[in-house]
N, C-alpha and C. Protein backbone atom coordinates (compact mmCIF):
# COMPACT_ATOMS: atom_id res chain seq x y z
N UNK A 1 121.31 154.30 105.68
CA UNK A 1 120.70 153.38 106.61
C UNK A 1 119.85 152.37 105.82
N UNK A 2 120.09 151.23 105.72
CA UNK A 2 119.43 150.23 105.53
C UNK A 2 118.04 149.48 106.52
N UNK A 3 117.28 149.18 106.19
CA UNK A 3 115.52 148.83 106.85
C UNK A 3 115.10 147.72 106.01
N UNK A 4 115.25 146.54 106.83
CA UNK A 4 114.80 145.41 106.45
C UNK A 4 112.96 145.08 106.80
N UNK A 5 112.85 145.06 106.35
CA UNK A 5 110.88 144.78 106.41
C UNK A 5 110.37 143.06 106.02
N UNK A 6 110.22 142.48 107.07
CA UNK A 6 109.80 140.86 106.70
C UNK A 6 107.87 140.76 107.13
N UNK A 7 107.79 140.48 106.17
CA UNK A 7 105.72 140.59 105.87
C UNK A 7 105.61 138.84 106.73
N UNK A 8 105.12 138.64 107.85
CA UNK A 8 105.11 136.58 108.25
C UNK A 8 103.65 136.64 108.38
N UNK A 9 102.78 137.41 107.32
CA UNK A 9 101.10 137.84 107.56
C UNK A 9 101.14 135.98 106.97
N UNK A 10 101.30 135.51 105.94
CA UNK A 10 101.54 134.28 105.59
C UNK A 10 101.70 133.30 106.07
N UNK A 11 102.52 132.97 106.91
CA UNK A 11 103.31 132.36 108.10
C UNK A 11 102.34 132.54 108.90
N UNK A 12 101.74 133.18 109.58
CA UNK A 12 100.64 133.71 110.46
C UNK A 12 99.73 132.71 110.18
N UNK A 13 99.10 133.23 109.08
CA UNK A 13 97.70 132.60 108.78
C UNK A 13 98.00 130.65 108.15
N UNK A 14 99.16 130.52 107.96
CA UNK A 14 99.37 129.14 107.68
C UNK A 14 99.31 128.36 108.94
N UNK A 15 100.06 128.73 109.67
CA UNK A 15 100.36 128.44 111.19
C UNK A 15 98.53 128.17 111.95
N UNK A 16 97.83 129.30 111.80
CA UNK A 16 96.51 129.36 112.17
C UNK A 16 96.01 128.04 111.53
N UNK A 17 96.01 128.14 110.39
CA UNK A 17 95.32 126.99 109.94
C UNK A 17 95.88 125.52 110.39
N UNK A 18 97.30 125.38 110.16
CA UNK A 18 97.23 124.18 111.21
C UNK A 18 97.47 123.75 112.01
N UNK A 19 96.96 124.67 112.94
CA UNK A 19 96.97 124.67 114.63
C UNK A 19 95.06 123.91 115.12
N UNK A 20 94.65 125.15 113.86
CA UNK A 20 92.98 124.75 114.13
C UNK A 20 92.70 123.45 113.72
N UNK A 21 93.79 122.81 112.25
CA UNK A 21 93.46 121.64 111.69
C UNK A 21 93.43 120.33 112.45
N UNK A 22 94.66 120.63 113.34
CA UNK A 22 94.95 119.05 114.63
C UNK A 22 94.05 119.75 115.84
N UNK A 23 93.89 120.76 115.96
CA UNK A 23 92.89 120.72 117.24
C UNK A 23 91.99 120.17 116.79
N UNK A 24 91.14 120.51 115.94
CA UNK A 24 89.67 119.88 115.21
C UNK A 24 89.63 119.09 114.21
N UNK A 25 89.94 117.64 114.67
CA UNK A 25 90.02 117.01 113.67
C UNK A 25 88.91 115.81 113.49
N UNK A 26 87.76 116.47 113.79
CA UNK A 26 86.40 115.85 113.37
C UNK A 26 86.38 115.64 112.03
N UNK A 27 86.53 116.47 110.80
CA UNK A 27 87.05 116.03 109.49
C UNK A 27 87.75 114.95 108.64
N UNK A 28 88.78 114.66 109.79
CA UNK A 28 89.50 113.83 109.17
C UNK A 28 89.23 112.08 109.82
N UNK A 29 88.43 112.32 110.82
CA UNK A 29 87.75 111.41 111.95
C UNK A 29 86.42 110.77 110.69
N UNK A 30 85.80 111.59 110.21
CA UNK A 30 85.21 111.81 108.91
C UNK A 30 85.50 110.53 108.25
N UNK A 31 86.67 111.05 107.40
CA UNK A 31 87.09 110.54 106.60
C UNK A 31 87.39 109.21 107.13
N UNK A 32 88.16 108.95 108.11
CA UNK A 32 88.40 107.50 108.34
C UNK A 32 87.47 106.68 108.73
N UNK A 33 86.59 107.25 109.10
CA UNK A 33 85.34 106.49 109.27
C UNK A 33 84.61 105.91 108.02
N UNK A 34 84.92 106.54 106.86
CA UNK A 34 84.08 106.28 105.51
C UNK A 34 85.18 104.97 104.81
N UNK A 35 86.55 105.42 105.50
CA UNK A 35 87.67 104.21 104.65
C UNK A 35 87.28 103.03 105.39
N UNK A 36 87.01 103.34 106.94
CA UNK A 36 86.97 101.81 107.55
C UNK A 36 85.33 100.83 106.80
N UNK A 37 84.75 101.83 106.98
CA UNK A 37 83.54 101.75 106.43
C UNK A 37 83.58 100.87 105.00
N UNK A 38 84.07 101.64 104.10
CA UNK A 38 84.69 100.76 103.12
C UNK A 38 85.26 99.71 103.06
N UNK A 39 86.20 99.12 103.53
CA UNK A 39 86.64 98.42 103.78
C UNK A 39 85.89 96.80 104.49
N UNK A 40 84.94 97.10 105.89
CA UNK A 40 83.80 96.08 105.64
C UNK A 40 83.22 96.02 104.77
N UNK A 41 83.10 96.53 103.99
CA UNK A 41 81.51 96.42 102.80
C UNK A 41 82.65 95.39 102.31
N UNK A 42 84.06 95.75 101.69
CA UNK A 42 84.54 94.93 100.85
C UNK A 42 85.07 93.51 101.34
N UNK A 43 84.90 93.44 102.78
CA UNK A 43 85.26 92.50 103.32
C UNK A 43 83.93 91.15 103.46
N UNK A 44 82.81 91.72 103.30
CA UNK A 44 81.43 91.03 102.98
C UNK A 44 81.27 91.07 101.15
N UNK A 45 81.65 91.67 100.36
CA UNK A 45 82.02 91.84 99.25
C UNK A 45 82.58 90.39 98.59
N UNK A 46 83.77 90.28 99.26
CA UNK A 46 84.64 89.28 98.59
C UNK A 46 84.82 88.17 99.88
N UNK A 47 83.99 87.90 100.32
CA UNK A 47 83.56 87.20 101.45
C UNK A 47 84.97 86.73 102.53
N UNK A 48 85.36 87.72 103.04
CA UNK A 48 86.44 88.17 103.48
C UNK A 48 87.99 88.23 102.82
N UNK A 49 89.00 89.02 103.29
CA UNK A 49 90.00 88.94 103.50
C UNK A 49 91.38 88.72 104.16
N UNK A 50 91.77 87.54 104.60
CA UNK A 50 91.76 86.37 103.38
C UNK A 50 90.46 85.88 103.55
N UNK A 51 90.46 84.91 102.67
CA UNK A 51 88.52 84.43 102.39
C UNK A 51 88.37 83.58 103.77
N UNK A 52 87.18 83.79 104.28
CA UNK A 52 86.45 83.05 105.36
C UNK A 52 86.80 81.74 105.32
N UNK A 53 86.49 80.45 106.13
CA UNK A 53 86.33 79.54 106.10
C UNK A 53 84.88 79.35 105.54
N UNK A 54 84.86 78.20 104.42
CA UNK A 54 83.70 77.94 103.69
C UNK A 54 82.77 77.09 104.67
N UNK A 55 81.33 77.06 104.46
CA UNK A 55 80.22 76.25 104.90
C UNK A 55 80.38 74.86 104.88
N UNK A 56 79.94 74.29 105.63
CA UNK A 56 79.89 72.31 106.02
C UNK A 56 79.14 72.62 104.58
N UNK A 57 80.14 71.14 104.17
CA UNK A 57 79.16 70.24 102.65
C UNK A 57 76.99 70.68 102.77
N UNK A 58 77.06 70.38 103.92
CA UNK A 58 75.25 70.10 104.18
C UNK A 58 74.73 71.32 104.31
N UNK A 59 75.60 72.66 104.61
CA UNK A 59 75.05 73.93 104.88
C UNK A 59 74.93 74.27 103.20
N UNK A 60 76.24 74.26 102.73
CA UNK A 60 76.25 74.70 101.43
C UNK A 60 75.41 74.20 100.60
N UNK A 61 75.24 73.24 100.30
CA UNK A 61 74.04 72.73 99.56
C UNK A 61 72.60 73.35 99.99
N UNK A 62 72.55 73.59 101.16
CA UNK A 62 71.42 73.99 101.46
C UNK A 62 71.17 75.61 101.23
N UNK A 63 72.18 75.92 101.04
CA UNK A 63 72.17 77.41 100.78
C UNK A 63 72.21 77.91 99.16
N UNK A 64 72.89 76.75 98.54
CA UNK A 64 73.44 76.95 96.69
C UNK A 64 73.67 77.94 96.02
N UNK A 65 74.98 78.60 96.16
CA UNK A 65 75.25 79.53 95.81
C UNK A 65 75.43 80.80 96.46
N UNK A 66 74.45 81.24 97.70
CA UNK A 66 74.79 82.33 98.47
C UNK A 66 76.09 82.45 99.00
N UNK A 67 75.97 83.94 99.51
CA UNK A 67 77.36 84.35 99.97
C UNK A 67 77.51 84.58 101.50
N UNK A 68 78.50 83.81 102.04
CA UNK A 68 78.80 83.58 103.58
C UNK A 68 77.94 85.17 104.16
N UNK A 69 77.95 84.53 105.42
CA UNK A 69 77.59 85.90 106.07
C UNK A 69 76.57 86.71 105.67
N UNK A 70 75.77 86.41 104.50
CA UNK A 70 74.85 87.20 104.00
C UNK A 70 73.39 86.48 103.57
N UNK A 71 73.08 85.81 104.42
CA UNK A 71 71.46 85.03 103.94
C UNK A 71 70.76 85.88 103.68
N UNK A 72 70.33 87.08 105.03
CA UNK A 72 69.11 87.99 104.81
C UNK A 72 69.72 88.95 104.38
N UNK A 73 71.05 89.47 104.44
CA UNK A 73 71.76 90.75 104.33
C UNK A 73 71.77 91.62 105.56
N UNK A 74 71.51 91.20 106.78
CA UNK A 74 70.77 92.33 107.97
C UNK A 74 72.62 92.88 108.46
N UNK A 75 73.36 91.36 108.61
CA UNK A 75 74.56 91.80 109.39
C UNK A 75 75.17 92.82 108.35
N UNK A 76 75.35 92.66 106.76
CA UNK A 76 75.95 93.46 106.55
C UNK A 76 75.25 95.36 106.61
N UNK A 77 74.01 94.92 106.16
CA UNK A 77 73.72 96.49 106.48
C UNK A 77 73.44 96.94 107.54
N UNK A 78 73.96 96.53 108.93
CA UNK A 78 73.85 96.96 110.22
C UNK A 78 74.94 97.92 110.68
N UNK A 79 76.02 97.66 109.73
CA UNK A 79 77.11 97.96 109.95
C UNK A 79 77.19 100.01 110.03
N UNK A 80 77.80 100.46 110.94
CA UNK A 80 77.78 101.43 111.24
C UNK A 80 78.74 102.28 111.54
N UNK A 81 78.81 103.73 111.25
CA UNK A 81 80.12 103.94 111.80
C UNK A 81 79.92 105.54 112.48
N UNK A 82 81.09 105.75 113.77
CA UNK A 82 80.09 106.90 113.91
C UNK A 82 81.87 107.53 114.55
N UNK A 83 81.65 109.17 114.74
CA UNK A 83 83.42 109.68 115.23
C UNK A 83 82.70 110.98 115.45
N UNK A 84 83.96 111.54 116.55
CA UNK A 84 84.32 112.91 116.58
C UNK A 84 85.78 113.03 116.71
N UNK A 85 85.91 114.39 117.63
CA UNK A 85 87.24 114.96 117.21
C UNK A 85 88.41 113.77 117.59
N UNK A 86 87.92 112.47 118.48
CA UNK A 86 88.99 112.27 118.91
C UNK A 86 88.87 110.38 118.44
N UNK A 87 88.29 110.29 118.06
CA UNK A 87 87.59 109.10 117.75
C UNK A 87 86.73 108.29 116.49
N UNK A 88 87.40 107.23 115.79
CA UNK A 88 86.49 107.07 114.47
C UNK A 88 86.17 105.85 114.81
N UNK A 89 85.22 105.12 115.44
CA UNK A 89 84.66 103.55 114.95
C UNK A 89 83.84 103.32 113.79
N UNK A 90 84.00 101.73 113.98
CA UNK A 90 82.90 100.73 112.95
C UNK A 90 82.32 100.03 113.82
N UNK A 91 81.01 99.35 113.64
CA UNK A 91 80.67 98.46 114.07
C UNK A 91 79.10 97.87 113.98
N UNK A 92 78.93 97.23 114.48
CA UNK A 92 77.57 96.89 114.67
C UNK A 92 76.42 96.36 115.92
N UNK A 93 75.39 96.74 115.81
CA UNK A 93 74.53 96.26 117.12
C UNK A 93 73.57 95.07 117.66
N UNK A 94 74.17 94.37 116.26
CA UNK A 94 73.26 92.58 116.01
C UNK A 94 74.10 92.12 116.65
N UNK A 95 73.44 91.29 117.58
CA UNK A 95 73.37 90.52 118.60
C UNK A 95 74.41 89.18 118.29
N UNK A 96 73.99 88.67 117.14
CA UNK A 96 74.66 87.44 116.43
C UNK A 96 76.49 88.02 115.92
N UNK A 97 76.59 89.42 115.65
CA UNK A 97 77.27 89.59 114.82
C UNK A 97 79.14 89.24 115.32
N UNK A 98 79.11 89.06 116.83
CA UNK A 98 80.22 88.82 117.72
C UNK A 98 81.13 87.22 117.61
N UNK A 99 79.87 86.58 117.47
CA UNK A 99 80.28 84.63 117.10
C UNK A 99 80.75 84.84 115.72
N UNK A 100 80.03 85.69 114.62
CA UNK A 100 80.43 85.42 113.57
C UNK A 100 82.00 85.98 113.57
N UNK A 101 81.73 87.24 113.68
CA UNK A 101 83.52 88.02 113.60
C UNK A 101 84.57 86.93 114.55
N UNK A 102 84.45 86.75 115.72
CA UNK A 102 85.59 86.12 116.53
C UNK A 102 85.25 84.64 116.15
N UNK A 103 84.06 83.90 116.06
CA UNK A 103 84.24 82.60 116.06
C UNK A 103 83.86 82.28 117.34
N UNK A 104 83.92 81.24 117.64
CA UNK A 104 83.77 80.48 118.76
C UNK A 104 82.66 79.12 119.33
N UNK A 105 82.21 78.65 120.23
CA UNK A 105 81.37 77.28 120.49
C UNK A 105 79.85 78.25 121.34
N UNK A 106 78.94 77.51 120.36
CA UNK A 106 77.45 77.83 121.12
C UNK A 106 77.04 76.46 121.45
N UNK A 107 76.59 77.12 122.72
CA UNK A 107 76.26 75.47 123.61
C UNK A 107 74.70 76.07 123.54
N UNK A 108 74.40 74.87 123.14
CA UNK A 108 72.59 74.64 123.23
C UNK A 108 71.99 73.75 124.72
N UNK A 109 71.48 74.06 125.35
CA UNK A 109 70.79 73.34 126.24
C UNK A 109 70.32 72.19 125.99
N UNK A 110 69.89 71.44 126.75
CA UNK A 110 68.63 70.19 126.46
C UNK A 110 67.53 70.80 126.91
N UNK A 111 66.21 70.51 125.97
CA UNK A 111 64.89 70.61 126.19
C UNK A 111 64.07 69.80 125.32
N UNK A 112 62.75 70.61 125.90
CA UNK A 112 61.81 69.47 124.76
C UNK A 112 60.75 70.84 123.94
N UNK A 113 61.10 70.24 122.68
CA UNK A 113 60.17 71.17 121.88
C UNK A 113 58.90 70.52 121.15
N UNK A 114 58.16 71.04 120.84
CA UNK A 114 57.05 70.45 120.20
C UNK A 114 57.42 70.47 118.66
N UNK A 115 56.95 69.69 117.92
CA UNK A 115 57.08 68.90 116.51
C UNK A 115 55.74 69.27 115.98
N UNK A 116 55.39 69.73 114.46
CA UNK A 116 54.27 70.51 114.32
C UNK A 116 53.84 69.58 112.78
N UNK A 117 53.06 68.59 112.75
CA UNK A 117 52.79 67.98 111.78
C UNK A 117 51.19 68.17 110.70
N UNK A 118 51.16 67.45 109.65
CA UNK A 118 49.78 67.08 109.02
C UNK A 118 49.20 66.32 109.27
N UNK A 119 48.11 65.92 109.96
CA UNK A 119 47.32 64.55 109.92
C UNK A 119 46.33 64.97 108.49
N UNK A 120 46.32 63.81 108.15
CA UNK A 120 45.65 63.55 106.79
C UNK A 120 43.83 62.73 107.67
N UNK A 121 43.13 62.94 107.14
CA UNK A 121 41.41 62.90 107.50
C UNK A 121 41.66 61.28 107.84
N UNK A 122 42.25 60.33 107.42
CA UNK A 122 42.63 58.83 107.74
C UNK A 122 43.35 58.77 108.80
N UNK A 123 43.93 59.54 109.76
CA UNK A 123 44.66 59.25 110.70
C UNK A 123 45.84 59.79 110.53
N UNK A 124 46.54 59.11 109.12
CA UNK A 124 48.03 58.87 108.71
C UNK A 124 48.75 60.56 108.78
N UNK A 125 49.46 60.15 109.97
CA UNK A 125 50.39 61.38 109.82
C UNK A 125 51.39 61.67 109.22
N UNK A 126 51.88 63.01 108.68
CA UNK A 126 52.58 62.93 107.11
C UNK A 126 54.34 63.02 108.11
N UNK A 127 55.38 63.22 107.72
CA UNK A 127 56.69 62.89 107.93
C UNK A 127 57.30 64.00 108.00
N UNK A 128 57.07 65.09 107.42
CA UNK A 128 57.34 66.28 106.96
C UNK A 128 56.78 67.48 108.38
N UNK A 129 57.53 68.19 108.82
CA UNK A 129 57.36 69.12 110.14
C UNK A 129 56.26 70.06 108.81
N UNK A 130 55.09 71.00 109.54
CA UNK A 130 54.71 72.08 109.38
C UNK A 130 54.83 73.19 110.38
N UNK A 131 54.59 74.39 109.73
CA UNK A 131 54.44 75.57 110.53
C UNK A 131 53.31 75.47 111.58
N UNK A 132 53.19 75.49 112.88
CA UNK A 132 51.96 75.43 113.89
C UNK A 132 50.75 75.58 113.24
N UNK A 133 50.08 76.66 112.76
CA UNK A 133 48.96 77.33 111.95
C UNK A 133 48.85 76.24 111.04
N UNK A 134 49.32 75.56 110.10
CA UNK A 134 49.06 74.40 109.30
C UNK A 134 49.03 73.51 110.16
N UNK A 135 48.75 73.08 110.96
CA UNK A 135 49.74 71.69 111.69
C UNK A 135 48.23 71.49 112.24
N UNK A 136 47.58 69.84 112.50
CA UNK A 136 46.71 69.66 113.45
C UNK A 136 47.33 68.43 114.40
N UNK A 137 48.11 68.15 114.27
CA UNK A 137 48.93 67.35 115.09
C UNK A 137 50.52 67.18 115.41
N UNK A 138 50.05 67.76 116.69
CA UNK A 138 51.36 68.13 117.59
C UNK A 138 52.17 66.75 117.80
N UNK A 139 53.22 66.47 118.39
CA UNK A 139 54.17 65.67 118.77
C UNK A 139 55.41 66.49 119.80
N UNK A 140 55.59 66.03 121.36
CA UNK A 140 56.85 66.30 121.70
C UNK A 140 58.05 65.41 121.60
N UNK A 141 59.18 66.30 121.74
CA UNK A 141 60.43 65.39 121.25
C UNK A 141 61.50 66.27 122.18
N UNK A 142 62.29 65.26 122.67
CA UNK A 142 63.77 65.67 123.95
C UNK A 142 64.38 65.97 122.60
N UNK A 143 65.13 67.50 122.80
CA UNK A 143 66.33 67.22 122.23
C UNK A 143 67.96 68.07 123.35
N UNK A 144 68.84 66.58 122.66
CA UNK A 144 69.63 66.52 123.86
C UNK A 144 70.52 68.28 123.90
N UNK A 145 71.78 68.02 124.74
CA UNK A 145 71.97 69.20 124.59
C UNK A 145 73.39 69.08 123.42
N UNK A 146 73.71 70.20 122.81
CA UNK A 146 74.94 69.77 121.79
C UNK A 146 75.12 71.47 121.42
N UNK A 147 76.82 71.36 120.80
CA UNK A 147 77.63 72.30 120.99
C UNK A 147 78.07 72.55 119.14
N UNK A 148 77.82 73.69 119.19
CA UNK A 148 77.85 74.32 117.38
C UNK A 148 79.40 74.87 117.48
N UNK A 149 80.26 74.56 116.97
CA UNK A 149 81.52 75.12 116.73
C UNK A 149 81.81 75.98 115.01
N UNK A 150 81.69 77.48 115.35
CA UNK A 150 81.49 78.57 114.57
C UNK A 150 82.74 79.16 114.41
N UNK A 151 83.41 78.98 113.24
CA UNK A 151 84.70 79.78 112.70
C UNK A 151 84.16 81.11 112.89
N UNK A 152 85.82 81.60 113.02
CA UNK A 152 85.66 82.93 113.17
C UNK A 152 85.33 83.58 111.49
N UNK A 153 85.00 84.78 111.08
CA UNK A 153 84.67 84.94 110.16
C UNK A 153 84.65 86.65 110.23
N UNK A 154 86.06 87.17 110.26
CA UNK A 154 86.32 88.17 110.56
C UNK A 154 85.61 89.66 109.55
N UNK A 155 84.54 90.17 110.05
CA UNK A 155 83.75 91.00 108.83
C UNK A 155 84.51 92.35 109.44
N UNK A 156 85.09 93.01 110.50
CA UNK A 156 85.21 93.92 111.07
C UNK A 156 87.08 93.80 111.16
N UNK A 157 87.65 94.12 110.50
CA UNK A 157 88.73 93.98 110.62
C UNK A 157 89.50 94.71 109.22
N UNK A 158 90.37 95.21 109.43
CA UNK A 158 91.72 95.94 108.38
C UNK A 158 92.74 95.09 107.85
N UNK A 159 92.99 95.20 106.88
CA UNK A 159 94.23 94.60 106.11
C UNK A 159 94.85 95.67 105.65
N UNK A 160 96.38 95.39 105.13
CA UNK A 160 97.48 96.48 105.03
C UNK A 160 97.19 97.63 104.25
N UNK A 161 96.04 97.03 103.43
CA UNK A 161 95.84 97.63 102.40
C UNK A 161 94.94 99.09 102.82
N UNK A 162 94.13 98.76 103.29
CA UNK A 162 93.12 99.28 103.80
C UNK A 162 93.57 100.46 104.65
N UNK A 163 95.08 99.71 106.19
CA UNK A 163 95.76 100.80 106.97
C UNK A 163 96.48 102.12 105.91
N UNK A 164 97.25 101.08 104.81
CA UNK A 164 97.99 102.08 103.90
C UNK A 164 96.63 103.37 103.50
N UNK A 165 95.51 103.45 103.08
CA UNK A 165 94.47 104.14 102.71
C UNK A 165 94.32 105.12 103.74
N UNK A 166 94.46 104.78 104.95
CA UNK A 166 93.89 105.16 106.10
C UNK A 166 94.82 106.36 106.18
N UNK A 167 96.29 105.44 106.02
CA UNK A 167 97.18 106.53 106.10
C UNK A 167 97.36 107.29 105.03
N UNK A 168 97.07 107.42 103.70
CA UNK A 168 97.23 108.63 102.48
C UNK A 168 95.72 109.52 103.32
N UNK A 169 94.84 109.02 103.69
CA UNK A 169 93.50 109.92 103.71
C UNK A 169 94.02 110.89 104.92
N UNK A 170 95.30 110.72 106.02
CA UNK A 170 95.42 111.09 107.01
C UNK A 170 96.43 112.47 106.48
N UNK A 171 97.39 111.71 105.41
CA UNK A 171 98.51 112.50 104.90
C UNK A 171 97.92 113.62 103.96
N UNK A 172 96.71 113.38 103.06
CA UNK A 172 96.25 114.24 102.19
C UNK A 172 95.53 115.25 103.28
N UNK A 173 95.22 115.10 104.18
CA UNK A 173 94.57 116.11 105.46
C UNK A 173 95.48 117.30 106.29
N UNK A 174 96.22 116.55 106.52
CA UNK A 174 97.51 117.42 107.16
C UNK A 174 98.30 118.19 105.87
N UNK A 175 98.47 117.75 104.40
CA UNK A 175 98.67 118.38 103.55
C UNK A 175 98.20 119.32 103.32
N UNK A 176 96.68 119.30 103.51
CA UNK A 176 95.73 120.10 102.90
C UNK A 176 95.87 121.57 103.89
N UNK A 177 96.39 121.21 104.96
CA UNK A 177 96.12 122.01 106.13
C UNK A 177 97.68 122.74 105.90
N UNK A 178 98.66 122.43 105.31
CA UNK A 178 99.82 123.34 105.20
C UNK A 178 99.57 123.75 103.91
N UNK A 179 99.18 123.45 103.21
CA UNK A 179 98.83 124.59 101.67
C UNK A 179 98.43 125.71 101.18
C-alpha cells in the first residue's frame, strides 16, 4: 500500500499572508504617499515638470533670480500628505495654492485705498509710498477695478515617471507579500 502525505502548512501561511496584505493595505498607502510626496518637492525643485510658464519681464526683475512659486517658501512646505487603508493623498491648505496649480483670472474690485507718504518739516512731500507708522501724510487714491491673468503652474500633479515609481513601489509590496 502506498500513502501519499502533502505538508500545504506553507501554502497555508503564504496564502495568510496575502490575504492580510490586500486587506490591509495601509502600508503600501504609506508608501505612495511618500512617492507622491516626492514627486511635488521635485516638481517645486525644478520649477515644474514640464517647466512652468516664466514671470512677466517686470516680475522677474523684481524678483532676480528666485524660483517660481517659492518667494517665502510657505506653498511649498505646506504641502501634505495623509492615507489609510483605502486612500493616499497630497495636498495642501493655502488658500492661494488653487490659482497657482490650475491657473486662472483674479478680478480685483474698484476701491479707494489710502497712500502712506513722508512729509519733510518744509511741507514737500516725498514721492516714494511709506509704511503707515513712518508716514505723516496720508493721501486717498480710486483704484479702478482690473483683472490678473495667472498661468496655471501645476505643483500637484504626476508625470510618467513618477506613475512608473508608483507602480514598482506597488509591485515590490505585493512581492513582498508572496515571498
Amino acid at each position: 500500500m502506498f500513502h501519499l502525505k502533502i505538508d500545504v502548512s506553507l501554502y497555508e501561511k503564504s496564502l495568510a499572508k496575502l490575504l492580510e496584505g490586500t486587506r490591509n493595505r495601509r502600508e503600501l498607502m504609506g508608501q505612495l504617499t511618500g512617492d507622491m510626496l516626492d514627486a511635488v518637492e521635485e516638481n517645486f525643485k525644478q520649477q515644474g515638470r514640464p517647466a512652468w510658464l516664466g514671470w512677466s519681464p517686470a516680475y522677474a526683475k523684481k524678483r532676480e533670480g528666485g524660483m517660481i512659486l517659492q518667494k517665502s517658501g510657505r506653498l511649498a512646505a505646506s504641502i501634505r500628505g495623509i492615507h489609510d487603508n483605502d486612500r493616499s493623498v497630497v495636498g495642501t491648505n493655502v488658500k492661494y495654492a488653487r490659482i497657482h496649480n490650475q491657473g486662472g483670472d483674479i478680478r480685483q474690485k474698484a476701491r479707494t485705498t489710502s497712500l502712506y507718504y513722508k512729509q519733510s518739516k518744509s511741507g514737500e512731500v516725498g514721492n516714494r509710498f511709506v509704511p503707515k507708522r513712518q508716514s505723516n501724510f496720508v493721501q486717498n487714491a480710486h483704484v479702478g477695478a482690473y483683472t490678473v491673468s495667472m498661468p496655471a503652474r501645476p505643483f500637484l500633479q504626476l508625470i510618467d515617471s513618477d506613475i512608473d515609481k508608483m507602480k514598482e513601489t506597488a509591485q515590490r509590496y505585493f512581492r513582498g507579500l508572496v515571498d
